[in-house]
Every structure is written in structure tokens, then in C-alpha cells.
PDB file of N, CA and C in Angstrom:
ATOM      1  N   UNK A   1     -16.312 105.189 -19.320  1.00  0.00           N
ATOM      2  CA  UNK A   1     -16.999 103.927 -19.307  1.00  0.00           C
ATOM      3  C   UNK A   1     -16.426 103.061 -18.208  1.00  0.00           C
ATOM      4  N   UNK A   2     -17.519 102.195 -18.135  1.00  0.00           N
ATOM      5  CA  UNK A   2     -16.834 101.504 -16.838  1.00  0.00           C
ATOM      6  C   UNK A   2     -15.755 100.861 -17.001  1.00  0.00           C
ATOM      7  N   UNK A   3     -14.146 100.789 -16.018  1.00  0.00           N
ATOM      8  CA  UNK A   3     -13.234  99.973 -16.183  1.00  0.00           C
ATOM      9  C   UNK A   3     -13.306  98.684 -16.071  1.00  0.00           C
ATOM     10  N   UNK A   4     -12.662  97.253 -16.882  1.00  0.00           N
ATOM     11  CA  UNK A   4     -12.865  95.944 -16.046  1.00  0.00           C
ATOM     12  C   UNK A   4     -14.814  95.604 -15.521  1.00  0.00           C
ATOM     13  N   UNK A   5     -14.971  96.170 -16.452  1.00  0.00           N
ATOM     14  CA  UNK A   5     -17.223  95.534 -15.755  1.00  0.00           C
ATOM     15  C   UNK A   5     -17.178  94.510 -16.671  1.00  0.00           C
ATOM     16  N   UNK A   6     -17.973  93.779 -15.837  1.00  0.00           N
ATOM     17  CA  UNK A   6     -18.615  92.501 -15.997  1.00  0.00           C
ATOM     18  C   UNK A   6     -19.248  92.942 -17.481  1.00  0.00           C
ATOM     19  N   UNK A   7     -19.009  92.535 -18.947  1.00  0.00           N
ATOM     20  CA  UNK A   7     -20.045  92.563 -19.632  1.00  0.00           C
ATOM     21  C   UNK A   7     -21.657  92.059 -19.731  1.00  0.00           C
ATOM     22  N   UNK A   8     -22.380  92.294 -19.474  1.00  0.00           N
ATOM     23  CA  UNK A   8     -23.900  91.734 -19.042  1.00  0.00           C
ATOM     24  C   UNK A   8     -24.795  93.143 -19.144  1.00  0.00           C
ATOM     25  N   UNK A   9     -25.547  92.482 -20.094  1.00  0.00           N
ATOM     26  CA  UNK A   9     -26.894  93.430 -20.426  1.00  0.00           C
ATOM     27  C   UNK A   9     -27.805  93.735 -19.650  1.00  0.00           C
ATOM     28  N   UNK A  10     -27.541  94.757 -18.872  1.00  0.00           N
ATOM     29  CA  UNK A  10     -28.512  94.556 -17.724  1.00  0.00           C
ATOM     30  C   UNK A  10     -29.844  94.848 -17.931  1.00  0.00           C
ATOM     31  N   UNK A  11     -30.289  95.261 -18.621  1.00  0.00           N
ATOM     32  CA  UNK A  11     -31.938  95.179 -19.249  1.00  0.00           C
ATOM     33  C   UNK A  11     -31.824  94.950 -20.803  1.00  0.00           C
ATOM     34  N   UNK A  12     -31.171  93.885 -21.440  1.00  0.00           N
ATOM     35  CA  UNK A  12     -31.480  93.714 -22.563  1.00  0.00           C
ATOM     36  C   UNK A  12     -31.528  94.242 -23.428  1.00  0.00           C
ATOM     37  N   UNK A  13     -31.663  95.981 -23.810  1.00  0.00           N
ATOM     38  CA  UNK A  13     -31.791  96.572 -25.100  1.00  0.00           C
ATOM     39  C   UNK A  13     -30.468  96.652 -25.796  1.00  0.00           C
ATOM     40  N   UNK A  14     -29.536  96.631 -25.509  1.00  0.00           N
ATOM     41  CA  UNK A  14     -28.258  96.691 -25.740  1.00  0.00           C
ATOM     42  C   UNK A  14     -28.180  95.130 -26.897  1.00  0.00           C
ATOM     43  N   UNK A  15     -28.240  94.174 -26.065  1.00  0.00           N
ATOM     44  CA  UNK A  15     -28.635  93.234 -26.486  1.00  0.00           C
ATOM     45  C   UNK A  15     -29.429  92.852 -27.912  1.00  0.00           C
ATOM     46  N   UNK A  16     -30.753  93.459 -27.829  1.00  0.00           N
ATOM     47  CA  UNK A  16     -31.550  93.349 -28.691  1.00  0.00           C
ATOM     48  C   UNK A  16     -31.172  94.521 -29.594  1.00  0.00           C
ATOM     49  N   UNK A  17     -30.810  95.725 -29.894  1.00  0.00           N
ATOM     50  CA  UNK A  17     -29.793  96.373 -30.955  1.00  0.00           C
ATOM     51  C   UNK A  17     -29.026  96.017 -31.776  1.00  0.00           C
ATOM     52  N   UNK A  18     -28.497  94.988 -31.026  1.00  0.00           N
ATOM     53  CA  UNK A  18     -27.253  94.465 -31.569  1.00  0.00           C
ATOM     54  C   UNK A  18     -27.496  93.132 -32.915  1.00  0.00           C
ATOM     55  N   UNK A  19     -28.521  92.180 -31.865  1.00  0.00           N
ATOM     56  CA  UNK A  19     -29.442  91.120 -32.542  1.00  0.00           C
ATOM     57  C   UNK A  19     -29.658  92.143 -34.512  1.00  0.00           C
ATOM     58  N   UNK A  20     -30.562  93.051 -34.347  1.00  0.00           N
ATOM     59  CA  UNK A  20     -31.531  93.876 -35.273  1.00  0.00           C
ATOM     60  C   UNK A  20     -30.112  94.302 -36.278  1.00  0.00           C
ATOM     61  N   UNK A  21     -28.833  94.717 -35.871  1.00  0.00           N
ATOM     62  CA  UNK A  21     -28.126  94.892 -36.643  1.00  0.00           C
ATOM     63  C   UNK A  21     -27.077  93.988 -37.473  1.00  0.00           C
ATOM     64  N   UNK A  22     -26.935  92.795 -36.373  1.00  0.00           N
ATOM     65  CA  UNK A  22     -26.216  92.247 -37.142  1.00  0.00           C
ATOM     66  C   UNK A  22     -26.481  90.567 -37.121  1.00  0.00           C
ATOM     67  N   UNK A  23     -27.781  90.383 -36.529  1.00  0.00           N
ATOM     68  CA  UNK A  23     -28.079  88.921 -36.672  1.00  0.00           C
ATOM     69  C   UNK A  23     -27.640  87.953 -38.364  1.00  0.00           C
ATOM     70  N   UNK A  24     -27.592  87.086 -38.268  1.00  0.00           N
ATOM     71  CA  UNK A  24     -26.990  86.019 -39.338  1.00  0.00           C
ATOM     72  C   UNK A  24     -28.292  86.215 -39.350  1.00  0.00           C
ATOM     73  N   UNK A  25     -28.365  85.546 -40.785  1.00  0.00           N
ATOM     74  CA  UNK A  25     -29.669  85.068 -41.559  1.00  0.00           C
ATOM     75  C   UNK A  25     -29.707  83.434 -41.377  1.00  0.00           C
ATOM     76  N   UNK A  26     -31.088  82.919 -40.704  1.00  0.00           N
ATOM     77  CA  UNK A  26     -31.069  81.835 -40.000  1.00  0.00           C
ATOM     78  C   UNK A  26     -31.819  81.068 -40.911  1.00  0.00           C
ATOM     79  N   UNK A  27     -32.185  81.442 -41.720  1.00  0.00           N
ATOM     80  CA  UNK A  27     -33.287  80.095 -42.993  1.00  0.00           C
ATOM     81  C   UNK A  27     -34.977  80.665 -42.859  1.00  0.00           C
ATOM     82  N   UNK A  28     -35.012  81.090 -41.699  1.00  0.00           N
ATOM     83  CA  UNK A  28     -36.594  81.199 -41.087  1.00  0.00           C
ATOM     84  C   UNK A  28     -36.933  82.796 -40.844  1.00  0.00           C
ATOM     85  N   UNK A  29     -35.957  83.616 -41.340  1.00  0.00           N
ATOM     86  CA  UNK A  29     -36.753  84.923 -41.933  1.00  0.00           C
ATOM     87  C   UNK A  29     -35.543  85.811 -40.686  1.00  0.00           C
ATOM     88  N   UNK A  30     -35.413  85.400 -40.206  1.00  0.00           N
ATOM     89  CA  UNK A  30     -34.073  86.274 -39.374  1.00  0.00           C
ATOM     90  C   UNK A  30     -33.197  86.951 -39.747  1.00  0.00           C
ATOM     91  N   UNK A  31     -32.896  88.053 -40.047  1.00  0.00           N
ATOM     92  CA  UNK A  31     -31.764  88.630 -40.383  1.00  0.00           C
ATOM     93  C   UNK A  31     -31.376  89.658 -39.900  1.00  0.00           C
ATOM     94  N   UNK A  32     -29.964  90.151 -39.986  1.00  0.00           N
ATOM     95  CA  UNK A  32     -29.552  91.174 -39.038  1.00  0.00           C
ATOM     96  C   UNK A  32     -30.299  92.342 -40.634  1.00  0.00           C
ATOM     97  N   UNK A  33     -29.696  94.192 -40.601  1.00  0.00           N
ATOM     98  CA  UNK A  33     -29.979  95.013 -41.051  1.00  0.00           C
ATOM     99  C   UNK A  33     -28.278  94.875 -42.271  1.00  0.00           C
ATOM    100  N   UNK A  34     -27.176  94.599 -41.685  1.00  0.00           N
ATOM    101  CA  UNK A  34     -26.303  94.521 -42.299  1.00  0.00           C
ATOM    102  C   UNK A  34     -25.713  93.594 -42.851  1.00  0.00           C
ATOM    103  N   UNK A  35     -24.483  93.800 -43.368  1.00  0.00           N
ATOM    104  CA  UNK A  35     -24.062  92.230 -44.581  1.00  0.00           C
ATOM    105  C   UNK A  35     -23.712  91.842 -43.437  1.00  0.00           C
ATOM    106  N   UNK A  36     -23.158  90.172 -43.541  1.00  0.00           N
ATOM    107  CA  UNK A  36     -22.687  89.565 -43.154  1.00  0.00           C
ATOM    108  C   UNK A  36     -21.346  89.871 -41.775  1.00  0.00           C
ATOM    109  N   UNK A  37     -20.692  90.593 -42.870  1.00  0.00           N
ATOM    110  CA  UNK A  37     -19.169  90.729 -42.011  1.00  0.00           C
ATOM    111  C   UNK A  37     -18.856  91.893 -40.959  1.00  0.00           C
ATOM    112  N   UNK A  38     -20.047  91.970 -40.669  1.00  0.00           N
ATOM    113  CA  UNK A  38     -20.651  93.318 -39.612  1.00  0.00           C
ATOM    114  C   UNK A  38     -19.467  92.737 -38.652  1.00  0.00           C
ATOM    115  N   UNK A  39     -18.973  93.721 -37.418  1.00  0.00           N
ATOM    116  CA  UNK A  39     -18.472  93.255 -36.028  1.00  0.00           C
ATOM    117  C   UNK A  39     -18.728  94.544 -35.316  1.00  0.00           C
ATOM    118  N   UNK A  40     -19.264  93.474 -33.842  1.00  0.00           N
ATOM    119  CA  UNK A  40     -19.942  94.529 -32.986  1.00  0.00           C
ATOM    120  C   UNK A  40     -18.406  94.548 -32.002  1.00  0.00           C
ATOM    121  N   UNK A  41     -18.632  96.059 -31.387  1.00  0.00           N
ATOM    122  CA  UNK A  41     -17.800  96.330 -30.348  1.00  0.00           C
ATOM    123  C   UNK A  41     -18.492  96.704 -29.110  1.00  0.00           C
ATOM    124  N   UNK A  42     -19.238  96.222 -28.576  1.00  0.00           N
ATOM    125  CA  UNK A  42     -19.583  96.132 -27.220  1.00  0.00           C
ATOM    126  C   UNK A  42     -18.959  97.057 -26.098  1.00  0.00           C
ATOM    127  N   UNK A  43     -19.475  98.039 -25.813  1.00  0.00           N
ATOM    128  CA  UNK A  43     -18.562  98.890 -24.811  1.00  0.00           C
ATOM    129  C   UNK A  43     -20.065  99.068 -23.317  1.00  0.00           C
ATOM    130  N   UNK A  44     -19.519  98.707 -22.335  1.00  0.00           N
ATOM    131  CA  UNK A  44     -21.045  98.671 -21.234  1.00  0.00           C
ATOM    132  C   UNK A  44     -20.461 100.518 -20.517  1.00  0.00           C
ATOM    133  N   UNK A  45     -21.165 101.047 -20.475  1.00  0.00           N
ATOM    134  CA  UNK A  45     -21.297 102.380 -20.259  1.00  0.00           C
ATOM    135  C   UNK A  45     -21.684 102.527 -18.906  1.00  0.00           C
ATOM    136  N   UNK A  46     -22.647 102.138 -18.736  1.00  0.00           N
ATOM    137  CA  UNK A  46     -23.522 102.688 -17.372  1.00  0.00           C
ATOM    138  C   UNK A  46     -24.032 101.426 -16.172  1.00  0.00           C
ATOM    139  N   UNK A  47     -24.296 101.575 -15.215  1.00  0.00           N
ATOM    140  CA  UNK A  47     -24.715  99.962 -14.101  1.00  0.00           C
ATOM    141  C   UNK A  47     -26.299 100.325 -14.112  1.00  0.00           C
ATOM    142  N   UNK A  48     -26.805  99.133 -14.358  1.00  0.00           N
ATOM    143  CA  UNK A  48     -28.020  99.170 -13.998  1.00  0.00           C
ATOM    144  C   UNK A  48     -28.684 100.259 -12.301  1.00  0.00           C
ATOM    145  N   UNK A  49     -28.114  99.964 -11.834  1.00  0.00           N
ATOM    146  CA  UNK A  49     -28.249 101.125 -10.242  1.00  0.00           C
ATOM    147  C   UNK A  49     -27.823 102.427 -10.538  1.00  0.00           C
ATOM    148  N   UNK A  50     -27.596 102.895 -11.390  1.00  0.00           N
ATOM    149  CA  UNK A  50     -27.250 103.914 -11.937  1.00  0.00           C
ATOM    150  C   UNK A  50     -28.513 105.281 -11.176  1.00  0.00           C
ATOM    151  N   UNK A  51     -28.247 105.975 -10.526  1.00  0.00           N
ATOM    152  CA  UNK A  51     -29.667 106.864 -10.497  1.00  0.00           C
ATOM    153  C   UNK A  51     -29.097 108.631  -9.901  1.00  0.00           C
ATOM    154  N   UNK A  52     -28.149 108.619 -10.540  1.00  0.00           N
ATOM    155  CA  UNK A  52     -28.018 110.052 -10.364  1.00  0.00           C
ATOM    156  C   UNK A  52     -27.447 110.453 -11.976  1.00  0.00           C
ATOM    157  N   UNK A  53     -26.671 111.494 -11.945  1.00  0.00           N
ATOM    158  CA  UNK A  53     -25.396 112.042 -12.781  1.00  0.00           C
ATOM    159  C   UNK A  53     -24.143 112.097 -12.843  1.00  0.00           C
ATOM    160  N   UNK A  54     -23.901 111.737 -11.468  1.00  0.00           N
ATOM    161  CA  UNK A  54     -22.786 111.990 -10.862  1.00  0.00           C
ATOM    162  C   UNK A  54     -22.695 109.842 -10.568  1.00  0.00           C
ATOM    163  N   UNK A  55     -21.504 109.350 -11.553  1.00  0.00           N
ATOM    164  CA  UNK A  55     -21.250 108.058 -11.644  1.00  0.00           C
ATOM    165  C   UNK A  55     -19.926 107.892 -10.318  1.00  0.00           C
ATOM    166  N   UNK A  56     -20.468 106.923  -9.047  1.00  0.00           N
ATOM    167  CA  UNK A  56     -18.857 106.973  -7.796  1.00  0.00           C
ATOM    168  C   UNK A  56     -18.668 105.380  -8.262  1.00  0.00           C
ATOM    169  N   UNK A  57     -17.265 105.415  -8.109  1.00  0.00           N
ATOM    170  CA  UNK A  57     -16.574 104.165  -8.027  1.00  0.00           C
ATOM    171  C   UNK A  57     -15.277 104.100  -7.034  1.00  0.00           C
ATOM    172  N   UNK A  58     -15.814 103.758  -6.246  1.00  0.00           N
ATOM    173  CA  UNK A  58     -14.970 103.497  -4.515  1.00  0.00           C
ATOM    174  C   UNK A  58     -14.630 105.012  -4.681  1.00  0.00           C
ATOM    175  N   UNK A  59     -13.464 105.805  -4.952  1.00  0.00           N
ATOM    176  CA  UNK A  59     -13.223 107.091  -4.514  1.00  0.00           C
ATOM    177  C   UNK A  59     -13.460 108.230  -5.994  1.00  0.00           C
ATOM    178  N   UNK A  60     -13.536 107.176  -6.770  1.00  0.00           N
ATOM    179  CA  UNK A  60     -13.252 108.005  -8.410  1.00  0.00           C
ATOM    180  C   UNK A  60     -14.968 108.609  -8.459  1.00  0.00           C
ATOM    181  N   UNK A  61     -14.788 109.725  -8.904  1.00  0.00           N
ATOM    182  CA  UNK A  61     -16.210 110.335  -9.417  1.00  0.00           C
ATOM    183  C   UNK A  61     -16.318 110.669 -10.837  1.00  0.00           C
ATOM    184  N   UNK A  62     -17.263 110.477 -11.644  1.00  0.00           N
ATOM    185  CA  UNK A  62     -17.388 111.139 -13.001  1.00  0.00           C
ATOM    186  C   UNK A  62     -18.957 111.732 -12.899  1.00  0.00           C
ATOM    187  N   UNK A  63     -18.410 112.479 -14.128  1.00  0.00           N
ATOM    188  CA  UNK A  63     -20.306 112.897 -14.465  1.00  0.00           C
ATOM    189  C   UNK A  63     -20.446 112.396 -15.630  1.00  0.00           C
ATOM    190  N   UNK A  64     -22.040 111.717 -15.736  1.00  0.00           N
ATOM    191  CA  UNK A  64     -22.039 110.669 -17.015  1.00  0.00           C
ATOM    192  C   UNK A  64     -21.540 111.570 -18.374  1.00  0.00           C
ATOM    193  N   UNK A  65     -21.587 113.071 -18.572  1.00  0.00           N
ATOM    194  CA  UNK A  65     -21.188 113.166 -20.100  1.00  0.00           C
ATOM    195  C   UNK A  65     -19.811 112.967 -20.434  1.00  0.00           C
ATOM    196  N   UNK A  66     -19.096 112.980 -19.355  1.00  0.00           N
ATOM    197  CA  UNK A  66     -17.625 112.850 -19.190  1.00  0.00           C
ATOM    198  C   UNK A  66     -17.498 110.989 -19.537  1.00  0.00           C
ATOM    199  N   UNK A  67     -18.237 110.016 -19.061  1.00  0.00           N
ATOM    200  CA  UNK A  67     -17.829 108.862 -19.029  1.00  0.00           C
ATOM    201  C   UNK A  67     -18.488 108.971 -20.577  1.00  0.00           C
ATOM    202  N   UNK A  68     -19.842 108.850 -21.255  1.00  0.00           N
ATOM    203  CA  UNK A  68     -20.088 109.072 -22.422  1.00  0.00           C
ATOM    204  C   UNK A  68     -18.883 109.405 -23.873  1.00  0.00           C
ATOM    205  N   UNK A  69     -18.687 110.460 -23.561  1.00  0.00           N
ATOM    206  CA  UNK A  69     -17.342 110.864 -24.183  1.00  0.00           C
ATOM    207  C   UNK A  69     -16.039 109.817 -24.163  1.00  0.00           C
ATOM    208  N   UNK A  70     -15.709 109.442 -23.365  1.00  0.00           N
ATOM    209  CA  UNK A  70     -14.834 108.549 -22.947  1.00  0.00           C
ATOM    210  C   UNK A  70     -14.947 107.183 -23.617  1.00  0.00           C
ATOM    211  N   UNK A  71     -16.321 106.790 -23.646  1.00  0.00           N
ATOM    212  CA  UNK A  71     -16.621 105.561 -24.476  1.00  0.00           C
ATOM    213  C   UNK A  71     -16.437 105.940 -25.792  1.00  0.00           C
ATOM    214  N   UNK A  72     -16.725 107.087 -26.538  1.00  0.00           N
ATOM    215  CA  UNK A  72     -16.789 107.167 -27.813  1.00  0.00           C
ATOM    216  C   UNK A  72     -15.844 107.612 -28.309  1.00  0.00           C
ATOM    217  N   UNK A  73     -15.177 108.000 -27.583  1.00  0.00           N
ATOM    218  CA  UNK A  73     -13.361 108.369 -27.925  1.00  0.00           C
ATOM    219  C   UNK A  73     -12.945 106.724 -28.090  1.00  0.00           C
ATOM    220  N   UNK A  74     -12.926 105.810 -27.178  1.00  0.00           N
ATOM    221  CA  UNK A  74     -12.322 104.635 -27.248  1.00  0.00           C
ATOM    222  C   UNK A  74     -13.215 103.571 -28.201  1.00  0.00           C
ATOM    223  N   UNK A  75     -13.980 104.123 -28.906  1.00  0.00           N
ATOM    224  CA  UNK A  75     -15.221 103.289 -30.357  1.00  0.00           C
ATOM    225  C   UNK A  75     -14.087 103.944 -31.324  1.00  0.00           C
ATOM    226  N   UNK A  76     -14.184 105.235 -31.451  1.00  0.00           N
ATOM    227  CA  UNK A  76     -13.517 105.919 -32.594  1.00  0.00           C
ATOM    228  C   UNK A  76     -11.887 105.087 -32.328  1.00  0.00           C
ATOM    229  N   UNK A  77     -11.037 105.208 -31.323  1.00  0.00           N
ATOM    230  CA  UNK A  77      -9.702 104.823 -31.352  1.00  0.00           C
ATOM    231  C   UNK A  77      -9.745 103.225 -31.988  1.00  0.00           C
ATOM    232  N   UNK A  78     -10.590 102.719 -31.568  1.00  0.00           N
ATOM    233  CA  UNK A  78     -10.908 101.055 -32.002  1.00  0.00           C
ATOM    234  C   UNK A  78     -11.527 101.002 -33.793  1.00  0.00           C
ATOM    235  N   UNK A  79     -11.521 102.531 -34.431  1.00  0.00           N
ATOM    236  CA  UNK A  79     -12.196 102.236 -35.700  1.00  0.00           C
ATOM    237  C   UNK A  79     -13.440 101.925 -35.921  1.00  0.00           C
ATOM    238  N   UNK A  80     -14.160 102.030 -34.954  1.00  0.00           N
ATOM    239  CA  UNK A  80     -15.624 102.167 -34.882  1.00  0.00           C
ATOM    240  C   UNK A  80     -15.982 102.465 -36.547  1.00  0.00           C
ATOM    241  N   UNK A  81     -17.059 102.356 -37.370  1.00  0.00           N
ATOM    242  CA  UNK A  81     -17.453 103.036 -38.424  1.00  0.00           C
ATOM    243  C   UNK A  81     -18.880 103.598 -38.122  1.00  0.00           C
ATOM    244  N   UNK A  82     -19.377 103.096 -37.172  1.00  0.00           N
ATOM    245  CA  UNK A  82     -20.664 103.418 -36.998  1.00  0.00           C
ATOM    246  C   UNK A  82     -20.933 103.366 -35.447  1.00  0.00           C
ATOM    247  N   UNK A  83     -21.556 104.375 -34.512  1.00  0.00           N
ATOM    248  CA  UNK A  83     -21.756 104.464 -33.104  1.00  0.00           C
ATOM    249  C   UNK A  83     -23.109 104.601 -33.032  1.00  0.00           C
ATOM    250  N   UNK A  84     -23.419 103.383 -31.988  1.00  0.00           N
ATOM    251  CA  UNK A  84     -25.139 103.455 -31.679  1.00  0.00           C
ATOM    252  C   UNK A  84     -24.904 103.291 -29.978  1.00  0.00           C
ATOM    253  N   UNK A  85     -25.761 104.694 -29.337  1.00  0.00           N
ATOM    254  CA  UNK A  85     -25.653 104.504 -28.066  1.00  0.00           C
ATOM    255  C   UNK A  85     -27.316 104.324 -27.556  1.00  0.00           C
ATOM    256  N   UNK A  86     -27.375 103.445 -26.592  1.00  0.00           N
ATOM    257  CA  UNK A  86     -28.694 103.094 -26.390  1.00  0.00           C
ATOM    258  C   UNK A  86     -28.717 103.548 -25.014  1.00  0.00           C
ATOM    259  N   UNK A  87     -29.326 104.924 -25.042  1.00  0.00           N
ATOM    260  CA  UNK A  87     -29.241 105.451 -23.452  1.00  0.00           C
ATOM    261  C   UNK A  87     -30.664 105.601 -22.442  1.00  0.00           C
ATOM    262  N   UNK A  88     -31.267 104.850 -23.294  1.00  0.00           N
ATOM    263  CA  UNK A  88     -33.007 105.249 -23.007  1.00  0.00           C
ATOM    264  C   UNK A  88     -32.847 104.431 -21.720  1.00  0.00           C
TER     265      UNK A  88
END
């Protein structure tokens, strides 16, 4: 996963996942899917310019299943209970 990135949703679905799972209940029909004491762990995976397989960063190369893995090793080390990856 990316080191030090800017957190920012770069097209929003990430975003809106997150809303659907764990939104507060707002009076006006809003609610997330889970109780209350949900906590999201936010991990940004991929750059919007993204358009190969092969992920370069100045000299470092990965291939995305390698960075993939990498994020979900560091969900699980953090106690993750539940992993939702939004790769569409």
C-alpha cells in the first residue's frame, strides 16, 4: 500500500462504503449497517493514475497483488475484524 499518501478518495467509493457501514443515525432515516461503536481503518491502496499492474514509485516497483497483500497483512496486524476492499 502506498507509503505516507495523502489520504483522499479519489473517486469516492471508498468513501461512500464507509458512509453505508458505519454512518450515525441522524433523526432523518440515515443509518450506517452497524452498531454504533463500529471504527473504520482507512488504508488508500492504489492512485487514481493507476493504469498498469506493475505500481513505480521513484525507483521502488511492486505488482498490485503484492501491494494488496501488504495492505491486508497490515488490517489484520491492526485487528481488523472485518476487510472490505473496494477495487472496482
Amino acid at each position: 500500500f502506498l507509503d505516507n499518501a495523502e489520504m483522499v478518495d479519489d473517486m469516492g467509493h471508498g468513501t461512500h462504503v464507509a458512509g453505508i457501514i458505519a454512518a450515525n443515525a441522524d433523526g432523518k432515516g440515515t443509518q450506517g449497517v452497524t452498531p454504533n461503536q463500529v471504527k473504520i481503518l482507512p488504508i488508500k491502496v492504489l492512485k487514481k493514475e493507476l493504469d498498469s499492474f506493475l505500481y513505480k514509485q521513484g525507483d521502488r516497483r511492486m505488482i498490485l497483488t503484492d501491494i494488496f497483500a501488504n495492505a491486508i497483512a497490515y488490517a489484520v496486524e491492526a485487528k481488523a475484524s472485518v476487510i472490505n476492499m473496494s477495487l472496482g
